[in-house]
C-alpha atoms as a PDB file:
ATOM      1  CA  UNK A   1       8.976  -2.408 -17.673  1.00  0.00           C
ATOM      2  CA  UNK A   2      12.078  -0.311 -17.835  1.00  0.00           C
ATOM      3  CA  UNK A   3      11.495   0.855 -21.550  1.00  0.00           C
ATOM      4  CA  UNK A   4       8.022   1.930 -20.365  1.00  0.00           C
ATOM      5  CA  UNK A   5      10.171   4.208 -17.844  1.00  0.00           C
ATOM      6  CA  UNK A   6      12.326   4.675 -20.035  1.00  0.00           C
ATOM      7  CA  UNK A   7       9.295   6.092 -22.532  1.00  0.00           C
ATOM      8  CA  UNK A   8       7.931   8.259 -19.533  1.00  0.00           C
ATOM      9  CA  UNK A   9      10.521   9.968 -18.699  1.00  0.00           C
ATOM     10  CA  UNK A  10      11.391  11.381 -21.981  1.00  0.00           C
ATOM     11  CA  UNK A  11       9.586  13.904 -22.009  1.00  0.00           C
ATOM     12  CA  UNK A  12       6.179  15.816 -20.706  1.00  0.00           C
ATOM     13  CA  UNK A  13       3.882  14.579 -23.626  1.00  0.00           C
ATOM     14  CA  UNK A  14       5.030  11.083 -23.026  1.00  0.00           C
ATOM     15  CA  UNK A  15       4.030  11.034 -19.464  1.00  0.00           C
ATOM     16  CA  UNK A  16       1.122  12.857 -19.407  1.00  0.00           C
ATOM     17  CA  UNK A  17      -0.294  10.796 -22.562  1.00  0.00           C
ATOM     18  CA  UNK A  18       1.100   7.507 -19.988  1.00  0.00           C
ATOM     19  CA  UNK A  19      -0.772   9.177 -16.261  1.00  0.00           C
ATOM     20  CA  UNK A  20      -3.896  10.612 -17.747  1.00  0.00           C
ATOM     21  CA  UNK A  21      -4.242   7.736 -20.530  1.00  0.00           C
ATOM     22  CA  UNK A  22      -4.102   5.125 -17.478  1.00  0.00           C
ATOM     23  CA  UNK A  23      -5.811   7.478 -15.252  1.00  0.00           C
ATOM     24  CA  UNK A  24      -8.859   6.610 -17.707  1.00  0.00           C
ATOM     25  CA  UNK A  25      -8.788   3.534 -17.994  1.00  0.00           C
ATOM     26  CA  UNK A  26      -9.932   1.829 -14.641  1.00  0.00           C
ATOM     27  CA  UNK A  27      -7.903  -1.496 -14.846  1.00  0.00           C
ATOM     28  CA  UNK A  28      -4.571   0.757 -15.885  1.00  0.00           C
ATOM     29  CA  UNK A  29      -4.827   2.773 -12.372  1.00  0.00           C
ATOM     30  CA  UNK A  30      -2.107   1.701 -10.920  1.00  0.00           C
ATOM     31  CA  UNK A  31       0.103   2.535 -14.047  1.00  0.00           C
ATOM     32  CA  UNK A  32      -1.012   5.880 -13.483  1.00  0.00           C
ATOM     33  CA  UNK A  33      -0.413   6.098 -10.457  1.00  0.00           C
ATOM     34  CA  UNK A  34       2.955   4.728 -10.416  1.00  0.00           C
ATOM     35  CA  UNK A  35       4.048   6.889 -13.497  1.00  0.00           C
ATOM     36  CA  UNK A  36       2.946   9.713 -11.793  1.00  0.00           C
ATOM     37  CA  UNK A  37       5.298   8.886  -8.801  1.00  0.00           C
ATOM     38  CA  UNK A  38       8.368   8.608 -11.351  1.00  0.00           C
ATOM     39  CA  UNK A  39       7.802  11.630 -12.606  1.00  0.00           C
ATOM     40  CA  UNK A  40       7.119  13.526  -9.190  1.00  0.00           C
ATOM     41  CA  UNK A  41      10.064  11.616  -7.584  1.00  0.00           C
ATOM     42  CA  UNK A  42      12.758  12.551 -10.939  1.00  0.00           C
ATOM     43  CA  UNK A  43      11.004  16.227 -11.387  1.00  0.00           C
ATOM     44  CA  UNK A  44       9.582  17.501  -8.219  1.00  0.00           C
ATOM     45  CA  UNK A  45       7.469  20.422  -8.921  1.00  0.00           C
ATOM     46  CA  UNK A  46       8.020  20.110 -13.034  1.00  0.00           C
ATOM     47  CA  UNK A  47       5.297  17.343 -12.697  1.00  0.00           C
ATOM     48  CA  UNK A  48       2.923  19.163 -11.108  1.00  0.00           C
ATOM     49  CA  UNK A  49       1.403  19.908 -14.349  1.00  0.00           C
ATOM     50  CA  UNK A  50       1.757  16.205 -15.720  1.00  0.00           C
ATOM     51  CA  UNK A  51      -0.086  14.956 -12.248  1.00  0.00           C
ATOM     52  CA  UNK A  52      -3.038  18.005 -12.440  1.00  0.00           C
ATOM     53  CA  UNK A  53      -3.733  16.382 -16.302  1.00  0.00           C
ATOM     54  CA  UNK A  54      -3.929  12.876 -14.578  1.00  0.00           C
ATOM     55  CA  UNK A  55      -5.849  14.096 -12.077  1.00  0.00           C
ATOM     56  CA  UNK A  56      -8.360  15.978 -14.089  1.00  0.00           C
ATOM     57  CA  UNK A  57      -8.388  12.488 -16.191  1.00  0.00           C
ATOM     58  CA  UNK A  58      -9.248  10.572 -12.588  1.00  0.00           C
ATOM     59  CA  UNK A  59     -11.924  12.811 -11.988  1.00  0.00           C
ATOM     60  CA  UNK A  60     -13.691  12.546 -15.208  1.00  0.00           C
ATOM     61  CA  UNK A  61     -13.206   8.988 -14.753  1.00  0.00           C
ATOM     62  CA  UNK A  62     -14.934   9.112 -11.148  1.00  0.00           C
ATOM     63  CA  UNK A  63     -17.901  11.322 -13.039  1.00  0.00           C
ATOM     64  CA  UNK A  64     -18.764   8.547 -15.417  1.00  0.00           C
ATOM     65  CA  UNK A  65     -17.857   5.184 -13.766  1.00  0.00           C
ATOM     66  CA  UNK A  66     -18.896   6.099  -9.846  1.00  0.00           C
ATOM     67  CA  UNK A  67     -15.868   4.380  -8.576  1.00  0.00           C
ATOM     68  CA  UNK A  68     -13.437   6.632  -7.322  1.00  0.00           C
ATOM     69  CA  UNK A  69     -10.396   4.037  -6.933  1.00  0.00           C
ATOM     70  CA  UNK A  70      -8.203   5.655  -9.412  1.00  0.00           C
ATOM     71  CA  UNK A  71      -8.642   8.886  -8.025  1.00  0.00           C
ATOM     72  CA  UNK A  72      -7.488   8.242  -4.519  1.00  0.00           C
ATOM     73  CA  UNK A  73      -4.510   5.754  -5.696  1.00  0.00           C
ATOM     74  CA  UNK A  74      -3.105   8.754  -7.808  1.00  0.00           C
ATOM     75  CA  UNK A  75      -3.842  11.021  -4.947  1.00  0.00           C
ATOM     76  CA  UNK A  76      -2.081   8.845  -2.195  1.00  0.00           C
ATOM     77  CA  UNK A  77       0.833   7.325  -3.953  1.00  0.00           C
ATOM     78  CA  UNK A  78       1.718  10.673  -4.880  1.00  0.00           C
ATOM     79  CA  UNK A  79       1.349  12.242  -1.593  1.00  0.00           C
ATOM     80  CA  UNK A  80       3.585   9.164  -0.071  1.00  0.00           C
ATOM     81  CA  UNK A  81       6.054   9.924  -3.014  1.00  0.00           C
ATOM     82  CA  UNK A  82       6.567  13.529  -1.621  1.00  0.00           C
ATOM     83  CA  UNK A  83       7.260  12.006   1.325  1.00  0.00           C
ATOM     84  CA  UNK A  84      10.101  10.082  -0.348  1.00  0.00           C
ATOM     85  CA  UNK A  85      11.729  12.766  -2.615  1.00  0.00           C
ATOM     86  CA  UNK A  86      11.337  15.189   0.829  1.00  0.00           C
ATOM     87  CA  UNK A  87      14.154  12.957   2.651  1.00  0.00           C
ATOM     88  CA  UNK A  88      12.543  10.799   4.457  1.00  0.00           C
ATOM     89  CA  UNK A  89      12.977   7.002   5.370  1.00  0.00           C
ATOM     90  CA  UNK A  90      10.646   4.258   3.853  1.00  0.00           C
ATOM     91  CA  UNK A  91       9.847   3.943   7.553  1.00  0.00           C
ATOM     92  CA  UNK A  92       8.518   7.704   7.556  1.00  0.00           C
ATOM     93  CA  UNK A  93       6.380   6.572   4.293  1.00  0.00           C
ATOM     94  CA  UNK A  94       5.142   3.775   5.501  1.00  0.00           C
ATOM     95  CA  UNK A  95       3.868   5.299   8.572  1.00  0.00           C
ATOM     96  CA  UNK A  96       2.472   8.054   6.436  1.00  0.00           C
ATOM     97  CA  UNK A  97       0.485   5.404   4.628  1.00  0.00           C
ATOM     98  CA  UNK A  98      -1.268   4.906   7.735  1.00  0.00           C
ATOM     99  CA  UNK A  99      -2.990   8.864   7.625  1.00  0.00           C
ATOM    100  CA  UNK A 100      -3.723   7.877   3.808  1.00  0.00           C
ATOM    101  CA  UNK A 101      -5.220   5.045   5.145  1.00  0.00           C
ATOM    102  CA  UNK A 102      -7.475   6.918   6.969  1.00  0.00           C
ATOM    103  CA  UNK A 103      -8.143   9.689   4.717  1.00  0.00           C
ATOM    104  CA  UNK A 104      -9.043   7.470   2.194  1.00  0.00           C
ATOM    105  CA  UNK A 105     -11.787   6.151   4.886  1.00  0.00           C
ATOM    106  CA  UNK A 106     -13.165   9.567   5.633  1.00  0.00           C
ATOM    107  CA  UNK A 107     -13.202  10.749   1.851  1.00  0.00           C
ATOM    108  CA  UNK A 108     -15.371   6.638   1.290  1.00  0.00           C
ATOM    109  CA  UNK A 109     -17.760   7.353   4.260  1.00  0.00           C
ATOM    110  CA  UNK A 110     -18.068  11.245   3.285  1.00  0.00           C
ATOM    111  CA  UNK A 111     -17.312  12.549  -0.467  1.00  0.00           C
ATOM    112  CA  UNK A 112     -17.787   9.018  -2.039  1.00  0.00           C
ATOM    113  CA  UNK A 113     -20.637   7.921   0.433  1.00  0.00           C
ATOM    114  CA  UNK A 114     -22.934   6.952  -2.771  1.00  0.00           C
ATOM    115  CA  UNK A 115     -20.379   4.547  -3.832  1.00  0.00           C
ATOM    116  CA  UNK A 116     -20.021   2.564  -0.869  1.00  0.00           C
ATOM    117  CA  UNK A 117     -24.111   2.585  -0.747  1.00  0.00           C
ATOM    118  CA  UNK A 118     -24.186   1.103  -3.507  1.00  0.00           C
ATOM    119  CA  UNK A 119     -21.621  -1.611  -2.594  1.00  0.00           C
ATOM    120  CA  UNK A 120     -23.268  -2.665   0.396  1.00  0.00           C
ATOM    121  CA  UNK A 121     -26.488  -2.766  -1.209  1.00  0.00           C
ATOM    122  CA  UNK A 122     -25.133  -5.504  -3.947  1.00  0.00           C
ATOM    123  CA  UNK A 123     -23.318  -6.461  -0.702  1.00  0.00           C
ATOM    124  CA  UNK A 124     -26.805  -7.501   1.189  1.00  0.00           C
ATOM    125  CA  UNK A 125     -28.305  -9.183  -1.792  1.00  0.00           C
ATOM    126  CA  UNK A 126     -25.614 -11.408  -2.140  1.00  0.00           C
ATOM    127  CA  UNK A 127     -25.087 -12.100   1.576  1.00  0.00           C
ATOM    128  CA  UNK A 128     -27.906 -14.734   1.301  1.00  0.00           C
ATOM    129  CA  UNK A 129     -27.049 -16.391  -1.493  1.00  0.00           C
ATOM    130  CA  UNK A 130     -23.831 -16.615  -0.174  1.00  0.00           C
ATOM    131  CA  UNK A 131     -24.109 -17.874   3.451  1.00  0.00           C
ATOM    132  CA  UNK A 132     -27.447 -19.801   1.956  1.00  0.00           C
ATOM    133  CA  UNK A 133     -30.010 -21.513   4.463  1.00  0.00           C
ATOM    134  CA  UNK A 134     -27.895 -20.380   7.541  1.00  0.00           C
ATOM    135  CA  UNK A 135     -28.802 -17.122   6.582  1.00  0.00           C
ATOM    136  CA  UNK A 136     -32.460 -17.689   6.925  1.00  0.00           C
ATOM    137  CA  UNK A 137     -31.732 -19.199  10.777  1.00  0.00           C
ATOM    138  CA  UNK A 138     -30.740 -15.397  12.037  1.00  0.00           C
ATOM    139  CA  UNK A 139     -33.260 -13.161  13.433  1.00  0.00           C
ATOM    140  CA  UNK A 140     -34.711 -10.164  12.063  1.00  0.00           C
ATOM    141  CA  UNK A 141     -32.726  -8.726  14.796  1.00  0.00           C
ATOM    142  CA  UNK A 142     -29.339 -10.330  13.605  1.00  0.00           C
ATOM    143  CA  UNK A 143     -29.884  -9.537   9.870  1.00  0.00           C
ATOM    144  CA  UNK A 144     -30.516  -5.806  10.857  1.00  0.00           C
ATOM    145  CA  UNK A 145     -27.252  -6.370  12.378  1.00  0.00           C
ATOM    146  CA  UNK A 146     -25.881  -7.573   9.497  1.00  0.00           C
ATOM    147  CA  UNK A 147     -26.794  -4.863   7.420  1.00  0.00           C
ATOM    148  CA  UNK A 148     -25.795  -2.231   9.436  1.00  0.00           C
ATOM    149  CA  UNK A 149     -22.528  -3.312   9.104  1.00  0.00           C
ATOM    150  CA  UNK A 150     -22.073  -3.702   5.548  1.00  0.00           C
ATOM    151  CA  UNK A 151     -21.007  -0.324   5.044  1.00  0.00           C
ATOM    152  CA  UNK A 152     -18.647   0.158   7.600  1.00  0.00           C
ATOM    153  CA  UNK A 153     -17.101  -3.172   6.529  1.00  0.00           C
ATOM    154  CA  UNK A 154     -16.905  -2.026   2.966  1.00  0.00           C
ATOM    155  CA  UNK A 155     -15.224   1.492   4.081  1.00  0.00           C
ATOM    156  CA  UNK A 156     -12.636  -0.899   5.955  1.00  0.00           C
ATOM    157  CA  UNK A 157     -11.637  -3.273   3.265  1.00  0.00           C
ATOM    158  CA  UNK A 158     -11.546  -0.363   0.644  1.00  0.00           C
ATOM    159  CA  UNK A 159      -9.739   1.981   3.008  1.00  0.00           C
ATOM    160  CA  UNK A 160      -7.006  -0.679   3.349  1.00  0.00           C
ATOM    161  CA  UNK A 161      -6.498  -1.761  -0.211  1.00  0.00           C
ATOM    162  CA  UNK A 162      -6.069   1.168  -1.342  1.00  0.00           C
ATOM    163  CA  UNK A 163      -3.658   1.856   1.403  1.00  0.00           C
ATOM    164  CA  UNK A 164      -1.629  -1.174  -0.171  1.00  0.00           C
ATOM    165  CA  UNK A 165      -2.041  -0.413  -3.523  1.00  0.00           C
ATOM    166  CA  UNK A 166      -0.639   3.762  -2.793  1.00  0.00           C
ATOM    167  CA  UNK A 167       2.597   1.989  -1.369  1.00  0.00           C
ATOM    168  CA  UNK A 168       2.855  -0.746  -4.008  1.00  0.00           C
ATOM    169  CA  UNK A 169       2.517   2.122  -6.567  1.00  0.00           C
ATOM    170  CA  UNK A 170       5.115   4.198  -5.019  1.00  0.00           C
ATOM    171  CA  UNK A 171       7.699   0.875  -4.649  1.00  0.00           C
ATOM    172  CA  UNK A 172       7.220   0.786  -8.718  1.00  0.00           C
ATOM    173  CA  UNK A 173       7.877   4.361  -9.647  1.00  0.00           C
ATOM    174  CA  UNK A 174      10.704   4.192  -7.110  1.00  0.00           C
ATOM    175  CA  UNK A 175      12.411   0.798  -8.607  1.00  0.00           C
ATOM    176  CA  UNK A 176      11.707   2.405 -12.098  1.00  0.00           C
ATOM    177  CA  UNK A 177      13.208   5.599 -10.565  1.00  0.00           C
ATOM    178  CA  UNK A 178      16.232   3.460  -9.792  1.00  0.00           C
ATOM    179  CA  UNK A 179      17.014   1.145 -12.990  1.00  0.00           C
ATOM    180  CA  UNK A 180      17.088   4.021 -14.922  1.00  0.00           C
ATOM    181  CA  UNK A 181      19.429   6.234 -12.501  1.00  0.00           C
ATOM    182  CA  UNK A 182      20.715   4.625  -9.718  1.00  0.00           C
ATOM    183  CA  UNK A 183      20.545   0.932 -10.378  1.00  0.00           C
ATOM    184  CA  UNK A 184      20.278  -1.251  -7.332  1.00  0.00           C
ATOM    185  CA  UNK A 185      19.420   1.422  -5.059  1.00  0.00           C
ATOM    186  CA  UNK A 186      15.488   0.697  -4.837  1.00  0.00           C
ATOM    187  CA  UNK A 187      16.695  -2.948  -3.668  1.00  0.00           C
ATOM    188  CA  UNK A 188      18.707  -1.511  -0.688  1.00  0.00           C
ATOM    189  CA  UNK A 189      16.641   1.574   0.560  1.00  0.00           C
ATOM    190  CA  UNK A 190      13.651  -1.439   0.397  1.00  0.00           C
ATOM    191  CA  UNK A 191      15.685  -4.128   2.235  1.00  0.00           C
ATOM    192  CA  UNK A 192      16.654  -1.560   5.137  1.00  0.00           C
ATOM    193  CA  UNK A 193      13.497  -0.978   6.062  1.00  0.00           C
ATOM    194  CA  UNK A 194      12.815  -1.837   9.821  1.00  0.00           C
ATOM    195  CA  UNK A 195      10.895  -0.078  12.729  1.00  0.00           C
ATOM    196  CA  UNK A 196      12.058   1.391  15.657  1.00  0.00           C
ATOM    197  CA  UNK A 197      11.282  -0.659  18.586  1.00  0.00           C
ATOM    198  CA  UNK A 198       9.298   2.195  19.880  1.00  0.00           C
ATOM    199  CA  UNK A 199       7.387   3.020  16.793  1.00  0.00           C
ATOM    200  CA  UNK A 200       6.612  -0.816  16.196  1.00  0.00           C
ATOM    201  CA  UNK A 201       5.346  -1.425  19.626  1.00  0.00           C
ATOM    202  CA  UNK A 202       3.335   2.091  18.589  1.00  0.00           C
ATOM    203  CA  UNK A 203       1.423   0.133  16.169  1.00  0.00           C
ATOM    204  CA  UNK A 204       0.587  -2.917  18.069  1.00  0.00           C
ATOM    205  CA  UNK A 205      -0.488  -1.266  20.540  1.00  0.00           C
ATOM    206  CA  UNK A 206      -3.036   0.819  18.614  1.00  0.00           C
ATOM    207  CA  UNK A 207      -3.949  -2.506  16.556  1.00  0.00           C
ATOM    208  CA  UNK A 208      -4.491  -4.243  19.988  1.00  0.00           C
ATOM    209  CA  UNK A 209      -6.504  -1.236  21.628  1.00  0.00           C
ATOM    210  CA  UNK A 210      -8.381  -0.005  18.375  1.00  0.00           C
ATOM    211  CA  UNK A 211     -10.918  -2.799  18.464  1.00  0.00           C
ATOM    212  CA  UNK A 212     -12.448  -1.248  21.994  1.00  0.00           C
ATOM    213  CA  UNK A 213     -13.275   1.677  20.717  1.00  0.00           C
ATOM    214  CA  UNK A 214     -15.868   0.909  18.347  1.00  0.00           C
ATOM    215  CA  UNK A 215     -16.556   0.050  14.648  1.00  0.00           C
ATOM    216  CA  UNK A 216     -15.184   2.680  13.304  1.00  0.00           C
ATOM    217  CA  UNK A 217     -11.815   3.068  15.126  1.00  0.00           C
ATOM    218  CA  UNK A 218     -11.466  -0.978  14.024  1.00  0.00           C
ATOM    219  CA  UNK A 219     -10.339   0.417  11.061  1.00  0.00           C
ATOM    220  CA  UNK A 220      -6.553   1.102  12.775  1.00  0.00           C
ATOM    221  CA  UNK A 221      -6.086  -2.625  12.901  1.00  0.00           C
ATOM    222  CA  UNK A 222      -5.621  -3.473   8.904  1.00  0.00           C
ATOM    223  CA  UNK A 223      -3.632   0.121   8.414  1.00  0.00           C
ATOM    224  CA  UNK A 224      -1.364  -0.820  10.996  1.00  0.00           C
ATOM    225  CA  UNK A 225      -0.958  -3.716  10.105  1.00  0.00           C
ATOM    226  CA  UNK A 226      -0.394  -2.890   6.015  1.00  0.00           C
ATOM    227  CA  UNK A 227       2.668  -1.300   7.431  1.00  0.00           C
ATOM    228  CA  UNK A 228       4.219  -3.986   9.132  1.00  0.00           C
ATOM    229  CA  UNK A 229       3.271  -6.320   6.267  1.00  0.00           C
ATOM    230  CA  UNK A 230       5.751  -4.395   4.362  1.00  0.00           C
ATOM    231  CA  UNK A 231       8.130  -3.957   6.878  1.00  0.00           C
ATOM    232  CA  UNK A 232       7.863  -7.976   7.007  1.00  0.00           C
ATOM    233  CA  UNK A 233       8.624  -8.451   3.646  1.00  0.00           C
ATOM    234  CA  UNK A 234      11.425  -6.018   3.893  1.00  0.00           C
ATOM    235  CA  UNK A 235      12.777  -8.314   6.391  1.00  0.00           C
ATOM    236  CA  UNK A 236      12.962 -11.213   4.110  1.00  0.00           C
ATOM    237  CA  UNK A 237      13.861  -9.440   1.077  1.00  0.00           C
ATOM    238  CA  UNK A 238      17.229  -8.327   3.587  1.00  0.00           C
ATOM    239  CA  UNK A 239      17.977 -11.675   4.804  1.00  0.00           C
ATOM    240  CA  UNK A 240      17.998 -13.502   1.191  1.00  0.00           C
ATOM    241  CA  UNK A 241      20.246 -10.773   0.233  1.00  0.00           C
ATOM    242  CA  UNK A 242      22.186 -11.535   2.987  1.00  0.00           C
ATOM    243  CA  UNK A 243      22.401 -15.371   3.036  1.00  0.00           C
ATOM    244  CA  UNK A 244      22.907 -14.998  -0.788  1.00  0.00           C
ATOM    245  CA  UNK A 245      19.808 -17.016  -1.408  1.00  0.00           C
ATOM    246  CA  UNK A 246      18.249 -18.262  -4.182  1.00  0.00           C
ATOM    247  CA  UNK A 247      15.602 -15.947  -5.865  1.00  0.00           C
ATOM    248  CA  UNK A 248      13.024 -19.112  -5.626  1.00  0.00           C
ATOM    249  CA  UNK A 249      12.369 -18.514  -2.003  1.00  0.00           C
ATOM    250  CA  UNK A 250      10.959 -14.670  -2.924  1.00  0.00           C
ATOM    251  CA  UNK A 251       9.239 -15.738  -5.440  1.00  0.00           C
ATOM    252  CA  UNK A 252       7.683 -18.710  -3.504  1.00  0.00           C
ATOM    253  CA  UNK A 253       6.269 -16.211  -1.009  1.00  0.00           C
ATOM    254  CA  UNK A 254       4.941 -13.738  -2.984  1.00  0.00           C
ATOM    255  CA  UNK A 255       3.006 -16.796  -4.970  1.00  0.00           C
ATOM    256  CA  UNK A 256       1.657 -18.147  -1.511  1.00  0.00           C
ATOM    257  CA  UNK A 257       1.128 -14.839  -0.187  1.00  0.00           C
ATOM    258  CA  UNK A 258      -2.311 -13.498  -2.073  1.00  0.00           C
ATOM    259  CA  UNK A 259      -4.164 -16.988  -1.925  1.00  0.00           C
ATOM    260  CA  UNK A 260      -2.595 -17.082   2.021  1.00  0.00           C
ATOM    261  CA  UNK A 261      -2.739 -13.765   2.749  1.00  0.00           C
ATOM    262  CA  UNK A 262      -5.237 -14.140   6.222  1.00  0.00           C
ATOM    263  CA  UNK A 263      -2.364 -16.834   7.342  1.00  0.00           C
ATOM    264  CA  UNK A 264       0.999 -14.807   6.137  1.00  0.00           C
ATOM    265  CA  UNK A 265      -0.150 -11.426   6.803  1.00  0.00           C
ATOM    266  CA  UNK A 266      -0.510 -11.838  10.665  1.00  0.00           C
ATOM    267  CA  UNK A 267       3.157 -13.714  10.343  1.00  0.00           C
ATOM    268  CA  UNK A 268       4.436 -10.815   8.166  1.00  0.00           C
ATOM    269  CA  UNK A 269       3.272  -8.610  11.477  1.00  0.00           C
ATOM    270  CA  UNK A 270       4.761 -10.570  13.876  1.00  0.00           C
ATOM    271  CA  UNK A 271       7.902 -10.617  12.184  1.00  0.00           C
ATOM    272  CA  UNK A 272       8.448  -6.809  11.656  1.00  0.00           C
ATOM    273  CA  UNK A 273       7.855  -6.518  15.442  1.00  0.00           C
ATOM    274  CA  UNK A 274      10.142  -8.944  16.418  1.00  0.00           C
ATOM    275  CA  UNK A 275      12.968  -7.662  14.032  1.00  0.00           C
ATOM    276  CA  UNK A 276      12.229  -4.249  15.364  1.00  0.00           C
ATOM    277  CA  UNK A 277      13.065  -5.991  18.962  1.00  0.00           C
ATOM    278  CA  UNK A 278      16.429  -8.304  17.876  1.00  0.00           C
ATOM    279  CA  UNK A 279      17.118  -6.568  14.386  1.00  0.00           C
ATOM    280  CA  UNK A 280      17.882 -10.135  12.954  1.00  0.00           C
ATOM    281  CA  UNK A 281      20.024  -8.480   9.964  1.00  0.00           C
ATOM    282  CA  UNK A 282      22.612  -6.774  12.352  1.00  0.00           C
ATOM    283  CA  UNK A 283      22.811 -10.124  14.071  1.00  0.00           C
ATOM    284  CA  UNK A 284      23.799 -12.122  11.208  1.00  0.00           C
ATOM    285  CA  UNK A 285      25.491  -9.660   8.805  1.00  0.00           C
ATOM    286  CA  UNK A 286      29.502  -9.879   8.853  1.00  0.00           C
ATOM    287  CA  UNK A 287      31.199  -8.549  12.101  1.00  0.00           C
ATOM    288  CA  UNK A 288      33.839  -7.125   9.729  1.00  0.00           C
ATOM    289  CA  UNK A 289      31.243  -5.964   7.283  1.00  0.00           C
ATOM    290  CA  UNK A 290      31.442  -2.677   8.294  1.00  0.00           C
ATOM    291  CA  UNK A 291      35.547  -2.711   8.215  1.00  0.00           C
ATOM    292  CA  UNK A 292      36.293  -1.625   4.905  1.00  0.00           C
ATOM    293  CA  UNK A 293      40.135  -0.147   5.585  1.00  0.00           C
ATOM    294  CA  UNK A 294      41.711  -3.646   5.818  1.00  0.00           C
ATOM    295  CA  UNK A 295      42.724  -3.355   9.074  1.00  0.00           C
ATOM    296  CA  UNK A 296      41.481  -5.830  11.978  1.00  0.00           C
END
């Protein structure tokens, strides 16, 4: 992965022919995406001309495949990544990924509306084959129901995964960012993540109010949450480093966590809030850590 960097950054041609080539391609979005945050992070404005190729690349993409995933990734992850080069905390971004969140949701229920129609159309004709002869004990009333939220549903799940994927694109532009300039300064900016206790008691709240105000405010309740997952993760990432542990118990999690993710992700949560309440690395780091002069 770092000679790919390593190949992006050596010039405009390479890039470009690495964000608009992936751009195209829609498995490869995330490379594009991510290469696009390198170069924004290392270049600032310079790559404004790299990311306007890429873009123009998503779009035709969008035009002939009707799925306007790549588009939006690029769009977010480098939005987030301005965040980053402007100064600000991982915090900052992370609450930042919340708005892309939800601009991703207004752009799926308003710009790309044909696209989630079409989702929750394959979306009702698998719903009976899926839930089988259960599905034919509902009401008319009930599957009306059903249907009627399909799309809302989809604009939820979408919204929030490609919440996840902007940040997870961002983390890899940033670590390649890092192993080619400032190795092993990705793995502490990440590790010192952690809310404020104000600003993570901020997010539960609006996770634990959002449901009562309707479908469409539900939607708060995954971004929150995507945000704390990270901060979560961030969390263990610091204490391993900390305890010196093994690399087996990161890799362990990440393994569990996809196939696990309804059972880890609300753990993930709970942890960032707590750790925004007892900050459990400041408890357990060194008391002399901080004395670096020798003297007691």
């Amino acid at each position: 992965m770092r000679a790919l960097a390593d190949f992006i950054m050596r010039g405009r041609v390479q890039a470009t022919l690495v964000v608009a080539g992936s751009a195209a391609l829609p498995l490869l979005f995330w490379l594009s995406a991510a290469a696009g945050c390198l170069v924004l992070l290392r270049r600032g404005s310079d790559a404004l001309s790299v990311l306007g190729i890429g873009l123009l690349s998503a779009l035709v993409s969008w035009y002939f495949l009707k799925d306007p995933t790549t588009l939006l990734v690029l769009l977010g992850a480098s939005g987030l990544a301005l965040v980053l080069r402007a100064g600000h905390t991982w915090n900052r971004v992370l609450l930042c990924s919340v708005a892309v969140g939800l601009l991703c949701a207004v752009s799926l229920g308003t710009v790309f509306s044909s696209f989630i129609e079409s989702l929750a159309q394959t979306f009702e004709h698998v719903l009976p084959l899926a839930m089988g002869e259960v599905y034919e004990t509902f009401s008319a009333d009930q599957k009306a129901f059903l249907t009627a939220l399909s799309a809302p549903l989809m604009i939820i799940s979408i919204a929030s995964s490609l919440q996840i994927f902007s940040v997870l694109c961002l983390i890899l532009g940033r670590y390649w960012q890092a192993s080619l300039y400032n190795p092993g300064g990705f793995g502490r900016e990440f590790r010192a993540i952690r809310f404020p206790k104000s600003v993570a008691l901020s997010l539960l709240a609006v996770m634990c109010v959002a449901p009562f105000f309707g479908l469409h405010a539900l939607i708060l309740l995954p971004l929150c949450s995507v945000a704390l997952v990270f901060a979560g993760l961030a969390l263990i990432h610091g204490l391993v480093a900390q305890k010196r542990l093994a690399t087996f118990w990161l890799v362990g999690i990440y393994v569990t966590l996809l196939p696990f993710m309804h059972l880890l992700g609300p753990l993930l949560v709970v942890l960032a809030i707590v750790d925004s309440l007892i900050d459990f690395r400041g408890r357990m780091a060194p008391k002399d850590a901080d004395n670096a002069n020798g003297e007691g």
